[in-house]
PDB file of N, CA and C in Angstrom:
ATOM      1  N   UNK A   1    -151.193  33.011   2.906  1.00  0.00           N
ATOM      2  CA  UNK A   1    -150.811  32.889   4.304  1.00  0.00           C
ATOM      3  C   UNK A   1    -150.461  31.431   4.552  1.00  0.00           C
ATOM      4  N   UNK A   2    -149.022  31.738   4.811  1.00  0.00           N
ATOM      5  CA  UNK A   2    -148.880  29.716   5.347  1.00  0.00           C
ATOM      6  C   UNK A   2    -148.931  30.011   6.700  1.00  0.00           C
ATOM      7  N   UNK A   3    -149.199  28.711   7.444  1.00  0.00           N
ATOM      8  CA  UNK A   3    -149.389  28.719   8.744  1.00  0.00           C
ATOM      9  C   UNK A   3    -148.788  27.546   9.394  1.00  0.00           C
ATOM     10  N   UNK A   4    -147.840  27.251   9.865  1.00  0.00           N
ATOM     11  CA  UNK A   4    -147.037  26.123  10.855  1.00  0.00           C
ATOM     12  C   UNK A   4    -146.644  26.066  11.923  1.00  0.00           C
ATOM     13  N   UNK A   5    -147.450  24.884  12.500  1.00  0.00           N
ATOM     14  CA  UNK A   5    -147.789  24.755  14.176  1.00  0.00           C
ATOM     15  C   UNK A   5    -146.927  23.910  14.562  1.00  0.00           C
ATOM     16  N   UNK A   6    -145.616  23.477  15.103  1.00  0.00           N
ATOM     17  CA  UNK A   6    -144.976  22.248  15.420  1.00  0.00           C
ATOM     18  C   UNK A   6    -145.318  21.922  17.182  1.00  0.00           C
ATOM     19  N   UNK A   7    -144.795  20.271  17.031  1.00  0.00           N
ATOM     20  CA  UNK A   7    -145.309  20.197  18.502  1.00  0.00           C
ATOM     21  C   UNK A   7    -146.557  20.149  19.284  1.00  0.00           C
ATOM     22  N   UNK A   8    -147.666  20.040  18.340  1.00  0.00           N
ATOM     23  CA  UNK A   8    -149.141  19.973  18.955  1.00  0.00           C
ATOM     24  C   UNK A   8    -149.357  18.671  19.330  1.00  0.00           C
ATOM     25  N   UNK A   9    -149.741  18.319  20.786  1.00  0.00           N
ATOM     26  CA  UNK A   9    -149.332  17.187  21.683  1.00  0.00           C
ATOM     27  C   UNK A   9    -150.909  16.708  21.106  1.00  0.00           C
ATOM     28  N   UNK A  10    -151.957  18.201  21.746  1.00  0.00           N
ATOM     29  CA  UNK A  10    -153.380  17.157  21.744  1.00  0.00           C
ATOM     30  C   UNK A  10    -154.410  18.618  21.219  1.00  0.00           C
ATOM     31  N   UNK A  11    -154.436  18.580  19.804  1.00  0.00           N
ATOM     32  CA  UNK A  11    -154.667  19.694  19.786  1.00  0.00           C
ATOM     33  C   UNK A  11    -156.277  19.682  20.156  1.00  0.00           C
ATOM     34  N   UNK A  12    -156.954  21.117  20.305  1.00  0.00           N
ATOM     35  CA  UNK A  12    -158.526  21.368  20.677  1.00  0.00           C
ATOM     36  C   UNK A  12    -158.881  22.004  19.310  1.00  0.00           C
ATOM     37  N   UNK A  13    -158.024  22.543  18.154  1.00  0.00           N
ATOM     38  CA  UNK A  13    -158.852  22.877  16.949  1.00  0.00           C
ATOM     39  C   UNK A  13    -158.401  22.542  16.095  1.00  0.00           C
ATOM     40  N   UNK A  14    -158.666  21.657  14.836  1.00  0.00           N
ATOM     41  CA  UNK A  14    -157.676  21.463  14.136  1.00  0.00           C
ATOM     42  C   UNK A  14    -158.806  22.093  12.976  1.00  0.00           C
ATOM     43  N   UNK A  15    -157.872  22.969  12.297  1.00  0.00           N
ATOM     44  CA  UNK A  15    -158.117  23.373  10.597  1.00  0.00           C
ATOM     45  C   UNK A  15    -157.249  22.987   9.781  1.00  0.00           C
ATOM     46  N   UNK A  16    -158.235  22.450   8.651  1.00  0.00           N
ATOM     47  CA  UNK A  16    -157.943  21.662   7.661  1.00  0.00           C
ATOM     48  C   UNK A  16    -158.239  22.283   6.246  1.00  0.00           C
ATOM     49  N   UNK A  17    -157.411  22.232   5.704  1.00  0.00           N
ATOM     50  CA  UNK A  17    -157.429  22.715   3.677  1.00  0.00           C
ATOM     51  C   UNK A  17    -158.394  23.761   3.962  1.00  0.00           C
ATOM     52  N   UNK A  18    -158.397  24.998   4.457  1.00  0.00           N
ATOM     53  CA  UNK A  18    -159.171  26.293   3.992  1.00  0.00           C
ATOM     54  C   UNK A  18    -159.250  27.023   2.629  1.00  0.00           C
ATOM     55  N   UNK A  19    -160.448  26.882   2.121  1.00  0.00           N
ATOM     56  CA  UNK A  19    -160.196  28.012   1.010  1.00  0.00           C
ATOM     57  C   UNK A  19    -161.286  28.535   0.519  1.00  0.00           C
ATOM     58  N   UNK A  20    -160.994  30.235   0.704  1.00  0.00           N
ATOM     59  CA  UNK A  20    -162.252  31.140   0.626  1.00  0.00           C
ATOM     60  C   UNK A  20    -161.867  32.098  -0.630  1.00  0.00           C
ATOM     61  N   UNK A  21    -163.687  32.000  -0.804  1.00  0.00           N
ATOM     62  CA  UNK A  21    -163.007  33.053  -2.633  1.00  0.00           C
ATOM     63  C   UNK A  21    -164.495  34.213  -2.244  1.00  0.00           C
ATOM     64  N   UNK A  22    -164.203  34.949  -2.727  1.00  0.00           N
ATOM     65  CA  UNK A  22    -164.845  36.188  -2.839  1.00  0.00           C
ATOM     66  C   UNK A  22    -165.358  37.094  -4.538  1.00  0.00           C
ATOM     67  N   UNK A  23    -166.145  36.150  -4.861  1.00  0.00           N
ATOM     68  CA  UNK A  23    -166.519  35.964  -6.346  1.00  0.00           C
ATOM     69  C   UNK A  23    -165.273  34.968  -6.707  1.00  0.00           C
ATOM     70  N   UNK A  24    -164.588  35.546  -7.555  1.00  0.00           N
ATOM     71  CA  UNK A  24    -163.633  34.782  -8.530  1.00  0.00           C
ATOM     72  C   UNK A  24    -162.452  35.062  -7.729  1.00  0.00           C
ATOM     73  N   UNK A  25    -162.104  36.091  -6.900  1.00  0.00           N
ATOM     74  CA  UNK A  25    -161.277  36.323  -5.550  1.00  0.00           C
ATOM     75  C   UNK A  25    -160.702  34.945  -4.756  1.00  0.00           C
ATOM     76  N   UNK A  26    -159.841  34.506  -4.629  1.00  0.00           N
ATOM     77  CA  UNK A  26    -159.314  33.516  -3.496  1.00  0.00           C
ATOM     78  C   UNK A  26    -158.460  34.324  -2.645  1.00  0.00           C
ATOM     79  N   UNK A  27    -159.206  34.235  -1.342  1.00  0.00           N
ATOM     80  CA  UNK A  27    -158.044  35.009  -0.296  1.00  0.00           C
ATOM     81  C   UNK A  27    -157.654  34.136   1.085  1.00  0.00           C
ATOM     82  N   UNK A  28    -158.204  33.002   0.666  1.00  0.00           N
ATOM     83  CA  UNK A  28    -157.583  32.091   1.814  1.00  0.00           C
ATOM     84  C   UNK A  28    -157.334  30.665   1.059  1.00  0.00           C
ATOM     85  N   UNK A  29    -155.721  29.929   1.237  1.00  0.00           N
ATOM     86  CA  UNK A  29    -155.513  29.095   0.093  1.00  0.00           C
ATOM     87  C   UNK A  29    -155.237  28.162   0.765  1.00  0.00           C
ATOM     88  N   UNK A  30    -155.827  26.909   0.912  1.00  0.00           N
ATOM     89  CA  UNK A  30    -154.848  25.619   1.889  1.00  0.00           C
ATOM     90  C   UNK A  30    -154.511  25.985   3.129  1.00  0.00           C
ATOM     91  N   UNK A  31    -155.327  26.455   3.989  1.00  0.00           N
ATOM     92  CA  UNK A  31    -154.971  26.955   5.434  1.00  0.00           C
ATOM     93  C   UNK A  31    -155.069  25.853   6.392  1.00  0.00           C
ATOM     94  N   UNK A  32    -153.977  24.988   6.854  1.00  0.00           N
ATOM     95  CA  UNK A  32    -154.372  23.964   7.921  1.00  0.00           C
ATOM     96  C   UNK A  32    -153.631  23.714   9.097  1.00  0.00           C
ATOM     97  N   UNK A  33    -153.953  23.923  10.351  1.00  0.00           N
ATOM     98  CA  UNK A  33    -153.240  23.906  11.591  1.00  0.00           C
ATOM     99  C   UNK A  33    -153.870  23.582  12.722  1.00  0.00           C
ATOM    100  N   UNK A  34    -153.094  23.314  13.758  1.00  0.00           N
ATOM    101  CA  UNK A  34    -153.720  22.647  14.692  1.00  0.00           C
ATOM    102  C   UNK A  34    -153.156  23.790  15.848  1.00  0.00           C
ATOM    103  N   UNK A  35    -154.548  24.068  16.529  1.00  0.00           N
ATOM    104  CA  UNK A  35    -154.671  24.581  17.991  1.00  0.00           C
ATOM    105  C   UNK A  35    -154.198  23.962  19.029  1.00  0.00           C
ATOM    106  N   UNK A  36    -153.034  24.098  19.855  1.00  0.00           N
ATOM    107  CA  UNK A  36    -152.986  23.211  21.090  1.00  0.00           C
ATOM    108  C   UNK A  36    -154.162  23.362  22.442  1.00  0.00           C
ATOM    109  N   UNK A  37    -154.409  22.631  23.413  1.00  0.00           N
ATOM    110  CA  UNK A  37    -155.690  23.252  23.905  1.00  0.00           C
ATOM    111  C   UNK A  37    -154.597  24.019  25.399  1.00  0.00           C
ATOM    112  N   UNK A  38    -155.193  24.784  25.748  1.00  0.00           N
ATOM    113  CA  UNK A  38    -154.621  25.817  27.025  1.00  0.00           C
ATOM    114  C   UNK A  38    -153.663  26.462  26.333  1.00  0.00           C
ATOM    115  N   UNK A  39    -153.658  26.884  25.216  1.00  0.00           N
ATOM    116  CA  UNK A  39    -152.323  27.770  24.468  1.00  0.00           C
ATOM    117  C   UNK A  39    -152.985  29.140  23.893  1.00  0.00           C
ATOM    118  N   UNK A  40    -152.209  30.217  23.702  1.00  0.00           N
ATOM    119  CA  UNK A  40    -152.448  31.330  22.794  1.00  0.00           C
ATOM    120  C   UNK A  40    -151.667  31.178  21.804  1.00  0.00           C
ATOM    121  N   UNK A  41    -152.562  31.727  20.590  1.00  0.00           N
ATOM    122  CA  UNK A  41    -152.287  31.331  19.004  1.00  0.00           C
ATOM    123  C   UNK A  41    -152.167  32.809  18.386  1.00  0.00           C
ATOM    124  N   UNK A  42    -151.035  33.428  18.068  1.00  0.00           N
ATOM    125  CA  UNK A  42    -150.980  34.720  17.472  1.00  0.00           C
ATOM    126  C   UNK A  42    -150.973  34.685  15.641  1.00  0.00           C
ATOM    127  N   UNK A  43    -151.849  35.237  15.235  1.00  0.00           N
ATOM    128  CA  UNK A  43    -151.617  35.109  13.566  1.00  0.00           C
ATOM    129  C   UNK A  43    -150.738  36.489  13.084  1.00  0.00           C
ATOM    130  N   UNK A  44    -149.658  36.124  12.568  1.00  0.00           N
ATOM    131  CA  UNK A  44    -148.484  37.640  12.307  1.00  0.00           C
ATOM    132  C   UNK A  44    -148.176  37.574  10.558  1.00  0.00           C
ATOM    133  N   UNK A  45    -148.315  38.765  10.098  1.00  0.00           N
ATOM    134  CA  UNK A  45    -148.242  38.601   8.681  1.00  0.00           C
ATOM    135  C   UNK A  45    -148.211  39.985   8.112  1.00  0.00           C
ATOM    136  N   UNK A  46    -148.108  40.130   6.803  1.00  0.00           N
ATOM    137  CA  UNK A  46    -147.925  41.455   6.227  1.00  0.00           C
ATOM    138  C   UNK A  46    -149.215  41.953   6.156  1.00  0.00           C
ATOM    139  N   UNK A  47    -149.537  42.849   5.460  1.00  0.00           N
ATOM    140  CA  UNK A  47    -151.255  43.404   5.601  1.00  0.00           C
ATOM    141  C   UNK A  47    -151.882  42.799   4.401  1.00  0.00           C
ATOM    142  N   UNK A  48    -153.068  42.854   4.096  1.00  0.00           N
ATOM    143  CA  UNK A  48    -153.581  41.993   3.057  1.00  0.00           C
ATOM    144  C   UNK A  48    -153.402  40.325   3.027  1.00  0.00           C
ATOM    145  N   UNK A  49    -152.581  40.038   3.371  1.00  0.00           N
ATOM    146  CA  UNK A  49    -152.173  38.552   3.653  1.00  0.00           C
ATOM    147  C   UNK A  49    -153.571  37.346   4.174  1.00  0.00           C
ATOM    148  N   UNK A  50    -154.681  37.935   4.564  1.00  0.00           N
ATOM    149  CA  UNK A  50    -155.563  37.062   4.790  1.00  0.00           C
ATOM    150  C   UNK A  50    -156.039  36.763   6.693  1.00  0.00           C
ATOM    151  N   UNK A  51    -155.874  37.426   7.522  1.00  0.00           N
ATOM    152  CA  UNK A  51    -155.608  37.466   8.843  1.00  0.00           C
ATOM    153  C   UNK A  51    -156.890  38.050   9.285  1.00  0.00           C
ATOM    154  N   UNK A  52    -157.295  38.632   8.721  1.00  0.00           N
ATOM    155  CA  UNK A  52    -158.659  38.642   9.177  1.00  0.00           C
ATOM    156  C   UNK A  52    -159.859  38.540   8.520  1.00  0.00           C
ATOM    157  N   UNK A  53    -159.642  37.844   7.430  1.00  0.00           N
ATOM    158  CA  UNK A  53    -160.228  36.936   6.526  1.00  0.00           C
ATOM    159  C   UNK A  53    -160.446  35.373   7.339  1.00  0.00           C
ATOM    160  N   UNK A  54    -159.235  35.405   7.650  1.00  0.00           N
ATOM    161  CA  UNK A  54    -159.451  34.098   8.565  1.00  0.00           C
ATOM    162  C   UNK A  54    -160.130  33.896   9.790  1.00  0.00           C
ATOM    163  N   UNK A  55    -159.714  35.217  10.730  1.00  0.00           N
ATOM    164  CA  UNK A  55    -160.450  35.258  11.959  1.00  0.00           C
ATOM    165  C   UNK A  55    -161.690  35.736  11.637  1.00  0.00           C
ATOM    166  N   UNK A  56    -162.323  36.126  10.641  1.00  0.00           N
ATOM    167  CA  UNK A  56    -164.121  36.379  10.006  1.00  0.00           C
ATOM    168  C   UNK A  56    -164.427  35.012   9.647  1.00  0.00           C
ATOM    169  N   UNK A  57    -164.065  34.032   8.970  1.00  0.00           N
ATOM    170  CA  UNK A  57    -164.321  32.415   9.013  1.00  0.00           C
ATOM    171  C   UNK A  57    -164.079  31.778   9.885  1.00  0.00           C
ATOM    172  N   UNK A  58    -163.600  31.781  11.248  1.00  0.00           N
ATOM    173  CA  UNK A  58    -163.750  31.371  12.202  1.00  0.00           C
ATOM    174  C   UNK A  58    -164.688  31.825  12.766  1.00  0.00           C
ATOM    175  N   UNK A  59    -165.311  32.664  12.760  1.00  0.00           N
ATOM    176  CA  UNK A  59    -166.677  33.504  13.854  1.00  0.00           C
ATOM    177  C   UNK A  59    -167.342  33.167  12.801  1.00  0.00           C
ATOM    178  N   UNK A  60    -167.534  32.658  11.572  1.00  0.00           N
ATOM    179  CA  UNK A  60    -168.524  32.556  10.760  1.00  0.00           C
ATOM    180  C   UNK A  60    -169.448  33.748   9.718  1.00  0.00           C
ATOM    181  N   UNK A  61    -168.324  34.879  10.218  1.00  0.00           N
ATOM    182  CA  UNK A  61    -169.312  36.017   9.646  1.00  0.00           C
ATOM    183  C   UNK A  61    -169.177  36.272   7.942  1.00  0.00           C
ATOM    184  N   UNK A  62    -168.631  35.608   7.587  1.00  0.00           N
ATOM    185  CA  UNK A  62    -168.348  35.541   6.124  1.00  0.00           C
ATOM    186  C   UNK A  62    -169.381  34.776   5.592  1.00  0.00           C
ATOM    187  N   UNK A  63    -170.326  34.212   6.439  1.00  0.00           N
ATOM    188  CA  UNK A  63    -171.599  33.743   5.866  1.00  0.00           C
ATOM    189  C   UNK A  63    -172.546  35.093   5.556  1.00  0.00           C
ATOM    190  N   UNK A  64    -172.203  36.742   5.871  1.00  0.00           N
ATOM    191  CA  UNK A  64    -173.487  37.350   5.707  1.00  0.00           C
ATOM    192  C   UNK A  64    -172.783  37.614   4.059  1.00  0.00           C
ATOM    193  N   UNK A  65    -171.930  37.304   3.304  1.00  0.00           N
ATOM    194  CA  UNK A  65    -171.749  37.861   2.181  1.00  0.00           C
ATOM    195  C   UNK A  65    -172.303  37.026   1.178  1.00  0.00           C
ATOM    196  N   UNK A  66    -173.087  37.473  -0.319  1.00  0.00           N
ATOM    197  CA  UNK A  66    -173.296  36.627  -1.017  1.00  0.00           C
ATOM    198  C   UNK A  66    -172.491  35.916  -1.930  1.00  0.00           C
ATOM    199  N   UNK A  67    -171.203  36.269  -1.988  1.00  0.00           N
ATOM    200  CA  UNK A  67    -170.466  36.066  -2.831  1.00  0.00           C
ATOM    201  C   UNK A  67    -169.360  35.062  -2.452  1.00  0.00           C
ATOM    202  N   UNK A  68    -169.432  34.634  -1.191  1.00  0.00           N
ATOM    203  CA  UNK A  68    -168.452  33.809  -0.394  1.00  0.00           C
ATOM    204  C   UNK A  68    -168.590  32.558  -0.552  1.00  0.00           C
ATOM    205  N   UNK A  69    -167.460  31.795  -1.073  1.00  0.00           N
ATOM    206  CA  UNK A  69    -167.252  30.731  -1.105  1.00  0.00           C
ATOM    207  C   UNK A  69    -166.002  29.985   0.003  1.00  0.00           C
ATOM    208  N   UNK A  70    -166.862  28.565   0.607  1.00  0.00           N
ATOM    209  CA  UNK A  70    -165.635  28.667   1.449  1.00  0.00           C
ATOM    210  C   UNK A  70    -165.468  26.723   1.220  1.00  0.00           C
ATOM    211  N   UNK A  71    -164.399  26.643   1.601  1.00  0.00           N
ATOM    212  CA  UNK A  71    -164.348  24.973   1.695  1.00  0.00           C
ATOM    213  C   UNK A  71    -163.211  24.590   2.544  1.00  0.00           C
ATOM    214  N   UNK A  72    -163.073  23.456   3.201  1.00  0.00           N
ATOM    215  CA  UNK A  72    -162.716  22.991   4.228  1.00  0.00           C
ATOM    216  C   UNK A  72    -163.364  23.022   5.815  1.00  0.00           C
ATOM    217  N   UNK A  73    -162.320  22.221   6.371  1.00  0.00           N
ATOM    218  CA  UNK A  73    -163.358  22.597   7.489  1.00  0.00           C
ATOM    219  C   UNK A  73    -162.361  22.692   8.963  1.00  0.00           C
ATOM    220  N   UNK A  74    -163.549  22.716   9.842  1.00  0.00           N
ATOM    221  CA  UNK A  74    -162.759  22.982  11.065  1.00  0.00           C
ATOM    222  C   UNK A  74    -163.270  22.556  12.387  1.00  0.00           C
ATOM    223  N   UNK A  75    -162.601  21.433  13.140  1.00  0.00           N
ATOM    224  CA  UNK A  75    -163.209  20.646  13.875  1.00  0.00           C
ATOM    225  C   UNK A  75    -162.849  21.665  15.637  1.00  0.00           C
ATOM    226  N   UNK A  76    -163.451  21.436  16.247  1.00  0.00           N
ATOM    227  CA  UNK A  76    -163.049  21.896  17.606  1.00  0.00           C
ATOM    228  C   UNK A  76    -164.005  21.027  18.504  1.00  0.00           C
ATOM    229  N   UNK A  77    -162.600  20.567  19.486  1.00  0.00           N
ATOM    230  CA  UNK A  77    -163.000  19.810  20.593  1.00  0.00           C
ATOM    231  C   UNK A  77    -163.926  20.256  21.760  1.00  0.00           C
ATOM    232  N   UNK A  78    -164.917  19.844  22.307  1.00  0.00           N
ATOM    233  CA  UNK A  78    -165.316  20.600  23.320  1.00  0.00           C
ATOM    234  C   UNK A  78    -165.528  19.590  24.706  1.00  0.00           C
ATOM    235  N   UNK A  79    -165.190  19.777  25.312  1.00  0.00           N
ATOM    236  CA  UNK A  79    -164.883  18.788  26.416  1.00  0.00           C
ATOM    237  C   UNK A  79    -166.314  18.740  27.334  1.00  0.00           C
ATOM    238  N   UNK A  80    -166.606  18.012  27.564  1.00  0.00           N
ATOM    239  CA  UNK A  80    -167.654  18.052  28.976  1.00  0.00           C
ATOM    240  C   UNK A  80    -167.256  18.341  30.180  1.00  0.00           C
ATOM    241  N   UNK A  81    -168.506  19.195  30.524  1.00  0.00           N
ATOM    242  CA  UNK A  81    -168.130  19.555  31.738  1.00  0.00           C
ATOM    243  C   UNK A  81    -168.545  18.364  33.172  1.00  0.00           C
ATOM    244  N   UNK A  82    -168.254  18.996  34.642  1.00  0.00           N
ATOM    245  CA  UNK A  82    -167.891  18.297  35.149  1.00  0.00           C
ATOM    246  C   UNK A  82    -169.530  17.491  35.716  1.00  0.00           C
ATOM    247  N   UNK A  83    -170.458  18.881  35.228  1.00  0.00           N
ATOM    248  CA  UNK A  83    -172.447  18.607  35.738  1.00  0.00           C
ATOM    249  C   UNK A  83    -172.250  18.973  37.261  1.00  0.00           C
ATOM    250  N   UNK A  84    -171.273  19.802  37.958  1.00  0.00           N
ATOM    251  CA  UNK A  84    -171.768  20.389  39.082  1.00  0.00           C
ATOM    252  C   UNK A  84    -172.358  21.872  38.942  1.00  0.00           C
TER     253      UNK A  84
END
């Protein structure tokens, strides 16, 4: 799955070099893009392609498997609120 974001002014997530293996399995290879913040982000691809492989490493649930290997990472901004 390649993924290219142009135009991200100020982004709120940026992912960087993803890559998840599933034993000896790699199903996510160099995944890196940036979230703009107040935007919707659609992931479109053939089937098998890794799309919800990705959105399961974003929610983190690819931690209940034992066999998961993951590397890179993924920063997200979180703004403060205003304390009223």
């Amino acid at each position: 799955m390649t993924v290219t974001v142009q135009n991200v002014a100020q982004p709120h997530i940026i992912i960087e070099n993803i890559n998840l293996w599933y034993g000896e399995k790699q199903a996510l290879k160099n995944i890196s893009m940036e979230i703009p913040r107040n935007s919707v982000t659609a992931l479109i691809g053939p089937s098998s392609c890794g799309k919800s492989t990705f959105i399961r490493y974003l929610k983190r649930m690819n931690d209940l498997f034992k066999n998961c290997r993951i590397e890179g990472k993924v920063l997200i901004e979180i703004l403060a609120g205003s304390g009223d």
